[in-house]
N, C-alpha and C. Protein backbone atom coordinates (compact mmCIF):
# COMPACT_ATOMS: atom_id res chain seq x y z
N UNK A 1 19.03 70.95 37.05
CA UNK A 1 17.94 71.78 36.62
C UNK A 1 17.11 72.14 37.84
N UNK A 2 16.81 73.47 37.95
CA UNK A 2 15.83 73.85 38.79
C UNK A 2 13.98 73.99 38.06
N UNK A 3 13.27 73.35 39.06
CA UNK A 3 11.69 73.44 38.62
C UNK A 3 11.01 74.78 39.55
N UNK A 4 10.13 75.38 39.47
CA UNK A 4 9.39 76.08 40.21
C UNK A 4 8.08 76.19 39.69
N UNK A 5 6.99 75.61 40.89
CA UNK A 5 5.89 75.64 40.78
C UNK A 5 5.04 76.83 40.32
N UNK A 6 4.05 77.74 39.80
CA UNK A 6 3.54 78.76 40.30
C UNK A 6 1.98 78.94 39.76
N UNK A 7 1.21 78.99 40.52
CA UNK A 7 -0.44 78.81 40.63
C UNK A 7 -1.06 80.68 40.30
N UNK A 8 -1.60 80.45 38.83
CA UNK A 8 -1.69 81.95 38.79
C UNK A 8 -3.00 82.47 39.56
N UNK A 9 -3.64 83.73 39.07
CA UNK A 9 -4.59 84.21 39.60
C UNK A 9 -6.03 83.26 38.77
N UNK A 10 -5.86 82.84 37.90
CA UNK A 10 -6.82 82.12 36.99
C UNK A 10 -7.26 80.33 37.42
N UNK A 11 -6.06 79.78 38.52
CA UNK A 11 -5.95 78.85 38.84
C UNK A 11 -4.68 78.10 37.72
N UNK A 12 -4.48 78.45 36.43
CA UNK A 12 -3.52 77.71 35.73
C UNK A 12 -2.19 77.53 36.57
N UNK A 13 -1.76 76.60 36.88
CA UNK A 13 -0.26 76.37 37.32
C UNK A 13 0.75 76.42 36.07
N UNK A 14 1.30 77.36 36.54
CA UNK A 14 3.01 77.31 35.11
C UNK A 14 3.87 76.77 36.21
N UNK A 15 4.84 75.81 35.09
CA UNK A 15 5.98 75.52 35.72
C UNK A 15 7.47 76.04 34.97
N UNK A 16 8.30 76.50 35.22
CA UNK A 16 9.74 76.90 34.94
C UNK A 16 10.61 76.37 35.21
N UNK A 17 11.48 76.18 34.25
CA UNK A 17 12.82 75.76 34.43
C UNK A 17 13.71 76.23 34.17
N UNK A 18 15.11 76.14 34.65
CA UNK A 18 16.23 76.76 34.57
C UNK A 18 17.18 75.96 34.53
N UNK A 19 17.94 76.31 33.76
CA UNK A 19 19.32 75.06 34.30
C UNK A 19 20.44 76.23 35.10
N UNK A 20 20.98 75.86 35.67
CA UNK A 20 21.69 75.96 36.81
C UNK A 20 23.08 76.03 36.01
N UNK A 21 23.97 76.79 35.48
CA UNK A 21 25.19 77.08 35.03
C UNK A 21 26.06 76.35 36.07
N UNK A 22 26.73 76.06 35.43
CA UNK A 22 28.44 74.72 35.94
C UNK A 22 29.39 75.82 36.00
N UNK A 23 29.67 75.76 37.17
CA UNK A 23 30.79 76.82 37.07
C UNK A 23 32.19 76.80 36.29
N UNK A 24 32.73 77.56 36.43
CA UNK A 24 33.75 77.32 34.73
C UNK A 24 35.25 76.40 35.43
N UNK A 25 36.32 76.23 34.95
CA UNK A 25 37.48 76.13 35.80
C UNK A 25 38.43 77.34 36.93
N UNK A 26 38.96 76.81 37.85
CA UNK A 26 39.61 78.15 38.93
C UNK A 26 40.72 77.93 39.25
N UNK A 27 41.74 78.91 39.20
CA UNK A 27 42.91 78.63 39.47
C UNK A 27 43.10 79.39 40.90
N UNK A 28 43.39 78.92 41.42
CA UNK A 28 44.03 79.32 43.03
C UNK A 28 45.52 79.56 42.94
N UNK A 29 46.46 78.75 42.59
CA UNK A 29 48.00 79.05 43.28
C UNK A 29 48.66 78.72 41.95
N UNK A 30 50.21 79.34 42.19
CA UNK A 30 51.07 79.08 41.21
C UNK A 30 52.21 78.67 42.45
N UNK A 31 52.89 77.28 41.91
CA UNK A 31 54.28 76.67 42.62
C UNK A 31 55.13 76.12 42.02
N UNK A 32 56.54 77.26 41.64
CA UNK A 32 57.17 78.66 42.68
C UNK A 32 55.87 79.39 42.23
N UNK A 33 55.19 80.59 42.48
CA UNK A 33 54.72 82.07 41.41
C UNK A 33 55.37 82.32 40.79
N UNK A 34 57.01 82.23 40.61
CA UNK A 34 57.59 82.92 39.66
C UNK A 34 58.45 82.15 39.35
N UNK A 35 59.15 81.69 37.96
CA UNK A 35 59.87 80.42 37.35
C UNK A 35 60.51 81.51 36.09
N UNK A 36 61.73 80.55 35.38
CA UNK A 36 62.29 81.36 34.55
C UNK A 36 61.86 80.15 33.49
N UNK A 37 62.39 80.52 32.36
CA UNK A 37 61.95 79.42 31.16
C UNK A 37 62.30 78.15 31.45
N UNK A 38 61.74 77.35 30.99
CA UNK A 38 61.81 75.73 30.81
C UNK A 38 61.87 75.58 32.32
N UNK A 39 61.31 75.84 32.94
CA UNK A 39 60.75 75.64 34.63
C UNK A 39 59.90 74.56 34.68
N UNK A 40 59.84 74.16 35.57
CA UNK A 40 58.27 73.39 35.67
C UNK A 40 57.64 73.97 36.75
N UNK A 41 56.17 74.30 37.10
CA UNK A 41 55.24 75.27 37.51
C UNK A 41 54.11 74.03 37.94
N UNK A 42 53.52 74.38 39.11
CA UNK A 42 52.40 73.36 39.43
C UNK A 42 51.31 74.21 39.59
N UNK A 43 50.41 74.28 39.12
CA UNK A 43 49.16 75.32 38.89
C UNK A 43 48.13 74.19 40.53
N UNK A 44 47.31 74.84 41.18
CA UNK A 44 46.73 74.32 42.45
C UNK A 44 45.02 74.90 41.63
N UNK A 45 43.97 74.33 41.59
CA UNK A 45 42.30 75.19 41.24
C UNK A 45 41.37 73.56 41.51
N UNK A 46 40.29 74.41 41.09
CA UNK A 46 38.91 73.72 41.27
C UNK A 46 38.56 72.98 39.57
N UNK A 47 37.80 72.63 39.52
CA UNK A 47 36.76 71.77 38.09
C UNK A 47 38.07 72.31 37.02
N UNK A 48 39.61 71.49 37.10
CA UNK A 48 40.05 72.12 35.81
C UNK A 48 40.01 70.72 34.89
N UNK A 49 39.02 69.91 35.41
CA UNK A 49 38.35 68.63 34.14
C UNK A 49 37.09 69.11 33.59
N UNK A 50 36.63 70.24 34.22
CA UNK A 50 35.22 70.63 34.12
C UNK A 50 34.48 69.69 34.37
N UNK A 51 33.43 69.51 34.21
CA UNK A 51 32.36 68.78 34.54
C UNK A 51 32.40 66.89 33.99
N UNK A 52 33.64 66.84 33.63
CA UNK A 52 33.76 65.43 33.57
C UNK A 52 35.02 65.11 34.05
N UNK A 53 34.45 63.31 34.54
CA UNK A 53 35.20 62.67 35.47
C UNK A 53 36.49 62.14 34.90
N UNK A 54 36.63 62.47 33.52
CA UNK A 54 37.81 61.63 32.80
C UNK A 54 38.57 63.05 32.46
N UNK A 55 39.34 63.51 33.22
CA UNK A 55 40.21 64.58 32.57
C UNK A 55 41.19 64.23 31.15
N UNK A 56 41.33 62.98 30.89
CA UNK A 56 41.76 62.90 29.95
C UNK A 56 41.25 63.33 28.55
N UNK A 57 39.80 63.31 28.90
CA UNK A 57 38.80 63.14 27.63
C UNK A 57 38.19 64.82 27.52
N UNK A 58 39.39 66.13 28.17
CA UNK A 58 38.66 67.33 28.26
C UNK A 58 39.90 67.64 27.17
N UNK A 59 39.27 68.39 26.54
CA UNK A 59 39.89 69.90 25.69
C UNK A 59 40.80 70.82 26.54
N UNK A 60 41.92 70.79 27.21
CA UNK A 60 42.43 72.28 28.18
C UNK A 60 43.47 72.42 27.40
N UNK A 61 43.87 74.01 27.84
CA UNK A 61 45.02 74.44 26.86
C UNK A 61 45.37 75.27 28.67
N UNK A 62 46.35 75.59 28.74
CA UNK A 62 47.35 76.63 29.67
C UNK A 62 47.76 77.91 29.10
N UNK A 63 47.78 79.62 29.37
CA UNK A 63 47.95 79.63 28.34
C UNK A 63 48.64 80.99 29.46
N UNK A 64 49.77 81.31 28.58
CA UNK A 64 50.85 83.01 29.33
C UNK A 64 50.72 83.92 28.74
N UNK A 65 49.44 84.85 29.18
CA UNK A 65 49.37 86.25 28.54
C UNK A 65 47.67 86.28 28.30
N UNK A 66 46.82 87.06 28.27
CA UNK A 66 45.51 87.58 28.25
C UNK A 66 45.72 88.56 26.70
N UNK A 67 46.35 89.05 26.18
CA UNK A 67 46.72 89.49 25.45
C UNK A 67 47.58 88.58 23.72
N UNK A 68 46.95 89.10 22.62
CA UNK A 68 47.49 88.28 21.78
C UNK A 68 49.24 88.99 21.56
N UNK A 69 50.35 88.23 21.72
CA UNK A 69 49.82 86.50 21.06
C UNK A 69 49.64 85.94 22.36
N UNK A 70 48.87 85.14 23.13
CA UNK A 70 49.06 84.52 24.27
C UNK A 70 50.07 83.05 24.02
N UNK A 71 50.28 83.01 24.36
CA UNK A 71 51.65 81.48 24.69
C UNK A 71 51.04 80.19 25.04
N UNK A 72 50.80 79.22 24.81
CA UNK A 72 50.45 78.05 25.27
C UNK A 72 51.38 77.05 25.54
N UNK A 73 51.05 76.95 27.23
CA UNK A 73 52.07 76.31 28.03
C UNK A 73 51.98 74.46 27.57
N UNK A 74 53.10 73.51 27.95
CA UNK A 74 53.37 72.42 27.91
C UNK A 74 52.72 71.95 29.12
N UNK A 75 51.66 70.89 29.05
CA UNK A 75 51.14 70.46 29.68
C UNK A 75 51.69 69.26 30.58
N UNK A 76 52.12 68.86 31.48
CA UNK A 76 52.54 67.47 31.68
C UNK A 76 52.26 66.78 32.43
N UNK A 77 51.51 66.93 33.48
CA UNK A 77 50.50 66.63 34.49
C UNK A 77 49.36 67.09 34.53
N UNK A 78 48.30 66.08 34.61
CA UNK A 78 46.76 66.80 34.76
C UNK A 78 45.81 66.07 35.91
N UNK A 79 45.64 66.98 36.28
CA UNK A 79 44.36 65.92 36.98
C UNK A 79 42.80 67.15 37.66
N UNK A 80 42.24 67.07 38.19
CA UNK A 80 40.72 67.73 38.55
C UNK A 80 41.75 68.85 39.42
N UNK A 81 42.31 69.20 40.04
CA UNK A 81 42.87 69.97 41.25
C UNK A 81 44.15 70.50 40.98
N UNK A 82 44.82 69.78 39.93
CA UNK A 82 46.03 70.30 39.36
C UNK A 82 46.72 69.70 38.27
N UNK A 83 47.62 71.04 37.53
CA UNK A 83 48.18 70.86 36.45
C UNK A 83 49.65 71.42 36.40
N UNK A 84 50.97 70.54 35.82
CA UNK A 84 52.13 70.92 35.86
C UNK A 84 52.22 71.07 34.62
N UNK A 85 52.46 72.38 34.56
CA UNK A 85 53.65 72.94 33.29
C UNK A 85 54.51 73.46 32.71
N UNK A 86 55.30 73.51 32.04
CA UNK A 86 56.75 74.08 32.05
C UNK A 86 56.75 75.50 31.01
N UNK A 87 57.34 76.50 31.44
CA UNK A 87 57.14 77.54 31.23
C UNK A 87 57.79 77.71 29.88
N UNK A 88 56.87 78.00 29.08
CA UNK A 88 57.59 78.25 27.58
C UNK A 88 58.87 78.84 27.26
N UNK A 89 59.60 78.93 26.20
CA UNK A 89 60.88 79.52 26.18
C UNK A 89 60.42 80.72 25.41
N UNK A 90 59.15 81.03 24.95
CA UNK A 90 59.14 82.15 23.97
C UNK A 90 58.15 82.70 25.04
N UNK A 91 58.02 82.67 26.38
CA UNK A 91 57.14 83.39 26.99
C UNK A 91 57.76 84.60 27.77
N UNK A 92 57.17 86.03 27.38
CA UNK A 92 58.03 87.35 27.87
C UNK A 92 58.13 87.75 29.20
N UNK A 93 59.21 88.34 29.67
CA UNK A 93 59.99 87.87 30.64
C UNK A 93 58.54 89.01 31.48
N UNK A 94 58.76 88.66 32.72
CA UNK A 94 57.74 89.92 33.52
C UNK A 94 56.57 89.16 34.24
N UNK A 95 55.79 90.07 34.30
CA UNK A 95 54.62 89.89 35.45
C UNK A 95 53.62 89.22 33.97
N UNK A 96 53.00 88.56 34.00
CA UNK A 96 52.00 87.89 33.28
C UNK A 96 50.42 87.23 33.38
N UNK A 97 49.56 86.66 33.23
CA UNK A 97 48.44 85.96 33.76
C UNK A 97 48.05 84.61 32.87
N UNK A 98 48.40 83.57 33.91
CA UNK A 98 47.85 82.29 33.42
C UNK A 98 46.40 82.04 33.34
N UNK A 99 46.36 81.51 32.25
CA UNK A 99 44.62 80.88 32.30
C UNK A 99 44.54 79.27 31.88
N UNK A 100 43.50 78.87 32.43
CA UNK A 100 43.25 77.43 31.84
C UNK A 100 41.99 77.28 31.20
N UNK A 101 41.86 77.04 29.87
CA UNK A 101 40.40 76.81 29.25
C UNK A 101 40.12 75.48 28.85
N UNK A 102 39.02 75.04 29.77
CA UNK A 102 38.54 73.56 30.00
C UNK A 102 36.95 73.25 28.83
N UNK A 103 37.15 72.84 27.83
CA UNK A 103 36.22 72.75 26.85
C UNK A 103 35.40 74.07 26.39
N UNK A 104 36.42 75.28 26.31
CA UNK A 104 36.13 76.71 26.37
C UNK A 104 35.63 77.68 27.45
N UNK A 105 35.63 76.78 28.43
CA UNK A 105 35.34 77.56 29.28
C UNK A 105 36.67 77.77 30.19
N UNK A 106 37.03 79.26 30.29
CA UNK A 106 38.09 80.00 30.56
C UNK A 106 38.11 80.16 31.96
N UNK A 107 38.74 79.87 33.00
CA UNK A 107 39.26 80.28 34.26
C UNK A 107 39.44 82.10 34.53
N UNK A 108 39.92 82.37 35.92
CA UNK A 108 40.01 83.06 36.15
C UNK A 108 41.65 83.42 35.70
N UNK A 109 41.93 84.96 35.60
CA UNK A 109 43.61 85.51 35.18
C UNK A 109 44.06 85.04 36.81
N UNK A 110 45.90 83.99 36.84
CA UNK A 110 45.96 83.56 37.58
C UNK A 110 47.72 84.87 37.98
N UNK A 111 47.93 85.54 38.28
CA UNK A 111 49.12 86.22 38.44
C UNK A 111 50.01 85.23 38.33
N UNK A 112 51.37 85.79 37.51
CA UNK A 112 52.55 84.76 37.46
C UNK A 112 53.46 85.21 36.56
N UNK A 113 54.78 85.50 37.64
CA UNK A 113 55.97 86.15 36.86
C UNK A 113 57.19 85.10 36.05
N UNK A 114 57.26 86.04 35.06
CA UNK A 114 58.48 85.15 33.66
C UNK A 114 59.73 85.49 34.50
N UNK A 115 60.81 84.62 35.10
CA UNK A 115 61.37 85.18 35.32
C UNK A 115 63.17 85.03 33.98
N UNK A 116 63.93 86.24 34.58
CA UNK A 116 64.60 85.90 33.21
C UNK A 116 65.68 84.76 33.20
């Protein structure tokens, strides 16, 4: 939380607060970028536990496509910096965008091709 002092023209001091927004989860890299079905994929980002220290105890889903239906990937490794998952078999073949949503809060579209 941020405070800020401020002394008006009357002498009354107001004080304000703000809370300071947590930034959401970030995906940086895909390893390969491009995998064909039942692949396994190592996603590389920032806060994908979000703001808690027990990634076990977060809500995340993986997910192939920005567009409904989006696909939700198999999770099998997790941790704050990275996540392995294996590329669905019903996910359409092509150029696509991964996301990770960490207790609803949605990452950035991460580029990443289906390959066939």
């Amino acid at each position: 939380m941020v405070q800020a002092q401020m002394r008006g023209l009357s002498g009354v001091t107001l004080f304000l607060a703000a809370c300071a927004a947590e930034p959401g989860p970030a995906l940086d890299a895909a390893s390969p970028p491009a995998a064909s079905h039942a692949s396994t994929v190592t996603l590389s980002g920032a806060r994908l536990c979000g703001t808690s220290s027990d990634c076990m105890a977060v809500a995340a889903t993986i997910q192939f496509g920005l567009e409904f239906p989006a696909i939700d990937a198999q999770i099998t490794a997790y941790s704050a910096t990275s996540a392995t998952i294996i590329v669905p078999e019903n996910a359409a073949i092509g150029t696509t965008d991964l996301v990770i949503t960490v207790n609803n809060r949605a990452s950035n579209a991460l580029s990443f091709e289906v390959l066939p």
